[in-house]
N, C-alpha and C. Protein backbone atom coordinates (compact mmCIF):
# COMPACT_ATOMS: atom_id res chain seq x y z
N UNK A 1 -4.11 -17.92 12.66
CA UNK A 1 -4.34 -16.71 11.90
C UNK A 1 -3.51 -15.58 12.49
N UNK A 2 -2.74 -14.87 11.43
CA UNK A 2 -1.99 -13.78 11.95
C UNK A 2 -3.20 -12.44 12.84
N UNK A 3 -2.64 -12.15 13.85
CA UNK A 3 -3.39 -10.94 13.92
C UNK A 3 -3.13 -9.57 13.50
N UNK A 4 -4.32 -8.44 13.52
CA UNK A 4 -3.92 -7.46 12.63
C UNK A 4 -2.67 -6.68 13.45
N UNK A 5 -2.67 -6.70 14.57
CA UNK A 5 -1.62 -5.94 15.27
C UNK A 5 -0.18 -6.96 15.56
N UNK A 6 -0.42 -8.12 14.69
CA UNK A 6 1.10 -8.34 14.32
C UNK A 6 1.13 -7.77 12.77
N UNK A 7 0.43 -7.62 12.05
CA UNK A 7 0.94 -7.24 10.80
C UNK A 7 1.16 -5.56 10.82
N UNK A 8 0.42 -5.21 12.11
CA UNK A 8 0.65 -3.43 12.09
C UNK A 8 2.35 -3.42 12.26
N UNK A 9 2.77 -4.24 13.08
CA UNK A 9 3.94 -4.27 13.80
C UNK A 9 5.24 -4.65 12.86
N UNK A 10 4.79 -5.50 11.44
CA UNK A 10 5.93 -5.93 10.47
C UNK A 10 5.40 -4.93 9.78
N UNK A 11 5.17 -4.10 9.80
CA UNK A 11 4.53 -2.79 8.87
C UNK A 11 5.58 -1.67 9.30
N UNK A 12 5.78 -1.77 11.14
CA UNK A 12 6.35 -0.53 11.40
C UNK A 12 7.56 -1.11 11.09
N UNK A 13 8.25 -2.29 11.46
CA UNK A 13 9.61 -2.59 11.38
C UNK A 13 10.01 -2.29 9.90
N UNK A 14 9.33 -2.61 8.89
CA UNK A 14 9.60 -2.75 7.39
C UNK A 14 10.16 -0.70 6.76
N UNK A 15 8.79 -0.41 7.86
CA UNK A 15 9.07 1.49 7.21
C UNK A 15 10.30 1.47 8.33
N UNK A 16 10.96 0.97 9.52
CA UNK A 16 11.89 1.61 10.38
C UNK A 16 12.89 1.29 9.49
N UNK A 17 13.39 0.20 8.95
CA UNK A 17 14.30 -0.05 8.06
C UNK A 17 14.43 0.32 6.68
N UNK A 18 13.08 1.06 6.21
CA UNK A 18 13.24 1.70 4.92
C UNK A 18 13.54 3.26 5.28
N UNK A 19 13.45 3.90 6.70
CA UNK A 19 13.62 5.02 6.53
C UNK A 19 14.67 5.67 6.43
N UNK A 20 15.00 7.27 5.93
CA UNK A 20 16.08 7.40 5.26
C UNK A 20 16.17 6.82 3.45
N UNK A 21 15.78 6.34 3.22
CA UNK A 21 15.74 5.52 1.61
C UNK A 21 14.51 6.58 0.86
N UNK A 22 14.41 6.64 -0.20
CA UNK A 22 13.36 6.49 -1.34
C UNK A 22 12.31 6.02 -1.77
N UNK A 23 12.16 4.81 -1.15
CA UNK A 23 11.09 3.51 -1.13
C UNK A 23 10.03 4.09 -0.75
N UNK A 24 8.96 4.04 -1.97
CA UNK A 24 8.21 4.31 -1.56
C UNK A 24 6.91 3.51 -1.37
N UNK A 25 5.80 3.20 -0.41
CA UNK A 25 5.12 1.77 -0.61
C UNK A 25 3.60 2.14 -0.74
N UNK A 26 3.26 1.50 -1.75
CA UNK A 26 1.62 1.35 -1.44
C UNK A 26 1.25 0.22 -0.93
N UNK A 27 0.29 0.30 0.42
CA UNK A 27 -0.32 -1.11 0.63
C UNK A 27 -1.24 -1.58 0.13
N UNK A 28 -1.74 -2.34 -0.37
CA UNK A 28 -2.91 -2.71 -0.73
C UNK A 28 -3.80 -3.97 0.12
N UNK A 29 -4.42 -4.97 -0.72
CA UNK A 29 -5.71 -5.46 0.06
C UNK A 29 -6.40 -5.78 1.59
N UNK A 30 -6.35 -6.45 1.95
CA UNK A 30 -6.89 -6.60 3.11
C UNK A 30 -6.29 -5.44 3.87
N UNK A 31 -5.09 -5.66 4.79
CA UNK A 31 -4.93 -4.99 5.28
C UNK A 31 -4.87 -3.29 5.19
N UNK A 32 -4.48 -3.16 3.68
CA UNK A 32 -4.40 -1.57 2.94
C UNK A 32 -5.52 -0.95 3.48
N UNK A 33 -7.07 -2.04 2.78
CA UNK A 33 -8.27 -1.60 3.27
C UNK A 33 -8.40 -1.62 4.74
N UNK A 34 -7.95 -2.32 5.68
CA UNK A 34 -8.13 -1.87 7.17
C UNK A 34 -7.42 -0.80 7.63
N UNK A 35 -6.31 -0.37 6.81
CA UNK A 35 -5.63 1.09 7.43
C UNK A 35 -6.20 2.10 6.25
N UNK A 36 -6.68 2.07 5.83
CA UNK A 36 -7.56 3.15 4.88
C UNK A 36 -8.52 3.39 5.78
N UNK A 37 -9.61 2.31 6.87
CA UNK A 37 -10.76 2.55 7.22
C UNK A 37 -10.64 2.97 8.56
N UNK A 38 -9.38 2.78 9.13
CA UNK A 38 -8.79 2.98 10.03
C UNK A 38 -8.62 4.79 10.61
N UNK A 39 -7.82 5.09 9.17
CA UNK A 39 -7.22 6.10 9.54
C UNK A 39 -8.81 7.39 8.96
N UNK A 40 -9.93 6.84 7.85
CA UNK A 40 -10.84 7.82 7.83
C UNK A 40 -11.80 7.87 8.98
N UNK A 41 -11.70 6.68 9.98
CA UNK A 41 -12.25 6.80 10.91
C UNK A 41 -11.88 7.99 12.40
N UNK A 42 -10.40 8.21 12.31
CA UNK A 42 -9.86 8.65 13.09
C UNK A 42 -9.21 9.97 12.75
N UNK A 43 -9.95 10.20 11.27
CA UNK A 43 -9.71 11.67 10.80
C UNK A 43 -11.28 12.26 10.85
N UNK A 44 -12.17 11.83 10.86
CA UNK A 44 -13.82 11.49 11.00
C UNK A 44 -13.82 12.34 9.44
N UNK A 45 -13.56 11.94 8.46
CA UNK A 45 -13.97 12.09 6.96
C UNK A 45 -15.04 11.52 7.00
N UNK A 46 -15.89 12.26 6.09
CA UNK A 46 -17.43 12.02 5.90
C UNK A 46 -16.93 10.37 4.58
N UNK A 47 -18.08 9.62 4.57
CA UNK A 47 -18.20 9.03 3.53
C UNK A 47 -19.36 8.71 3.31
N UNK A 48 -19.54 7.48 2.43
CA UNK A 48 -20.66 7.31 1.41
C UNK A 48 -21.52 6.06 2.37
N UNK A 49 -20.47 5.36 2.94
CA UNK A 49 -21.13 4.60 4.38
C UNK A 49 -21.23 5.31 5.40
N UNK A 50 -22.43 5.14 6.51
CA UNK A 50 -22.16 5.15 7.52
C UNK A 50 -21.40 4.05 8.63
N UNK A 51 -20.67 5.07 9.45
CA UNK A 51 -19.54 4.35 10.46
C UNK A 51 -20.29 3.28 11.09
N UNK A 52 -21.75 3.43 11.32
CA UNK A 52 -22.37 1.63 11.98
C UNK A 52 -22.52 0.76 11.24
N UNK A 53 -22.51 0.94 9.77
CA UNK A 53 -22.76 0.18 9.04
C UNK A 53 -21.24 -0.47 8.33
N UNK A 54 -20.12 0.17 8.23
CA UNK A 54 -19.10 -0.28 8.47
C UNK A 54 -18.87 -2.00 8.51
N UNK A 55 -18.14 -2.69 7.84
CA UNK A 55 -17.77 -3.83 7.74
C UNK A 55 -16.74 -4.53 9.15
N UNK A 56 -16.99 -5.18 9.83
CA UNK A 56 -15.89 -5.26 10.85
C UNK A 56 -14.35 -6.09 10.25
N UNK A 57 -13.28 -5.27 10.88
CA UNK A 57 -11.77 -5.26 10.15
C UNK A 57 -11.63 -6.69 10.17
N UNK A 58 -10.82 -7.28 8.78
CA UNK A 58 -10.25 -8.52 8.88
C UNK A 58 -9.22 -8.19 7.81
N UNK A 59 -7.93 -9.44 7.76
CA UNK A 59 -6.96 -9.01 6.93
C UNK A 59 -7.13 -10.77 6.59
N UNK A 60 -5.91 -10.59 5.57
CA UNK A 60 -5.76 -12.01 4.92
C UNK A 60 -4.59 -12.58 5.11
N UNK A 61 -4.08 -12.49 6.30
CA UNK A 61 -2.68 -12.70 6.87
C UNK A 61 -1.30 -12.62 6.34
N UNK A 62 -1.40 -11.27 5.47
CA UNK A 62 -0.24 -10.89 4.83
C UNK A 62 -0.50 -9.31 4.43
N UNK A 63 0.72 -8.67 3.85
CA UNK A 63 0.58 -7.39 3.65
C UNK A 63 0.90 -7.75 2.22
N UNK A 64 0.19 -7.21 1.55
CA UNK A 64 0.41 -6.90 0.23
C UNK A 64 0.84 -5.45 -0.43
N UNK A 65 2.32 -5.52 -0.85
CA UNK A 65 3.00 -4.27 -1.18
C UNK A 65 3.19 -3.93 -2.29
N UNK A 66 2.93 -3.09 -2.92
CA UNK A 66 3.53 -2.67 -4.33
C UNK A 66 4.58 -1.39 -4.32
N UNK A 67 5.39 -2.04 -5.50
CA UNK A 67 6.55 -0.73 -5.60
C UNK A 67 6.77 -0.27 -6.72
N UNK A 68 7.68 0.90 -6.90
CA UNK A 68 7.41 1.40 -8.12
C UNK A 68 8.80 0.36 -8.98
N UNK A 69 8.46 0.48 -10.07
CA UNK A 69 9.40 -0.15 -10.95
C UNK A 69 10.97 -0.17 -10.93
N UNK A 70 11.27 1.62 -10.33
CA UNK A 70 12.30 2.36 -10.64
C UNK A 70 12.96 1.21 -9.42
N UNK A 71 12.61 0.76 -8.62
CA UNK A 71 13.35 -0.67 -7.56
C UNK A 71 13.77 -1.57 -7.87
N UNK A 72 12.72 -2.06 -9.44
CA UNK A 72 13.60 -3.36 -9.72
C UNK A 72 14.63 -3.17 -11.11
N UNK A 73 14.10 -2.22 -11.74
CA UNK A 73 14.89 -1.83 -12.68
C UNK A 73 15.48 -0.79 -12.80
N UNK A 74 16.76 -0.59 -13.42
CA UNK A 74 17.74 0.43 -13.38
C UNK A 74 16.66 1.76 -13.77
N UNK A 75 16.93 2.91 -13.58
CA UNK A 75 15.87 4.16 -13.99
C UNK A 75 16.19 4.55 -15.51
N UNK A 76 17.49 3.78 -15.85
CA UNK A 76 17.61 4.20 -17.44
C UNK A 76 16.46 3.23 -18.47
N UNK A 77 16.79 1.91 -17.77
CA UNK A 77 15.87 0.68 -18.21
C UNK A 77 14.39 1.10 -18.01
N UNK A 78 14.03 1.65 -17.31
CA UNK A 78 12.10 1.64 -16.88
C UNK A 78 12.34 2.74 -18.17
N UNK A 79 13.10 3.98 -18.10
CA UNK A 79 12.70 5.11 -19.07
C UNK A 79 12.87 4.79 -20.27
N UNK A 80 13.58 3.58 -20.62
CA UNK A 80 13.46 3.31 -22.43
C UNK A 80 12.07 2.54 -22.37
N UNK A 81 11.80 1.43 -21.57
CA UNK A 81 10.62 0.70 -21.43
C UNK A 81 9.22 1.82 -21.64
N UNK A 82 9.47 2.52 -21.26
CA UNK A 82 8.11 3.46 -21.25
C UNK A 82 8.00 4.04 -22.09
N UNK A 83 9.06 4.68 -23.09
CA UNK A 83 9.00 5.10 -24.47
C UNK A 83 8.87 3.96 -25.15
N UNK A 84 8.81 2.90 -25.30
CA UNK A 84 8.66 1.97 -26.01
C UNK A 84 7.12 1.64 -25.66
N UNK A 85 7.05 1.32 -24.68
CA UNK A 85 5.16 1.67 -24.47
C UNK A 85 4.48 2.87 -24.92
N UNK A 86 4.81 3.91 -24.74
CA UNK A 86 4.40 5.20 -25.53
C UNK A 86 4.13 4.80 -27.49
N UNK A 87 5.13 4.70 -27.35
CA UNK A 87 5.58 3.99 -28.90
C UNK A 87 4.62 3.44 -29.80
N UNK A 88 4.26 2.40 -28.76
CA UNK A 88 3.17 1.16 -29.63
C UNK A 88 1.91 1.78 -29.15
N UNK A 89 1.62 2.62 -28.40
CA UNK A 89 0.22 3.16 -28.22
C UNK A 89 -0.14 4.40 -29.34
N UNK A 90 1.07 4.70 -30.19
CA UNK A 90 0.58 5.81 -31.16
C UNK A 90 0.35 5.52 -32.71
């Protein structure tokens, strides 16, 4: 099983080599949720749990990334695509 502080670590290498660029990333599951709980822990934001009751961190041995469109497709291509979605929604 990967551990979470190797995936913290292909996390930092991934932003060292995107920086300077545009890219912008959302993380999501497992791990997303351990640096979400991570970082409200260490900002002490109130929430709807209490911190003992808290789930203990696990990931699913991968990072799951999403990007915006404008990455895989040209920005002229996403902007006709989206008027064309606009389109059929009216």
């Amino acid at each position: 099983m990967i551990s979470l502080q190797t995936l913290r670590t292909a996390l930092l290498d991934l932003l060292w080599r995107l920086d300077g660029t545009e890219v912008k990333l959302i993380i999501g599951g497992g791990f997303g949720i351990f640096l979400k709980t991570e970082y409200v822990r260490a900002a002490r934001l109130r929430t709807l749990i209490a911190p003992e009751a808290w789930p203990e961190a696990r990931s699913t041995n991968d990072i799951d990334l999403f990007l915006r469109p404008e990455l895989l497709v040209g920005l002229g291509e996403a902007e006709a695509a989206r008027q064309r979605d606009l389109r059929t929604r009216i």
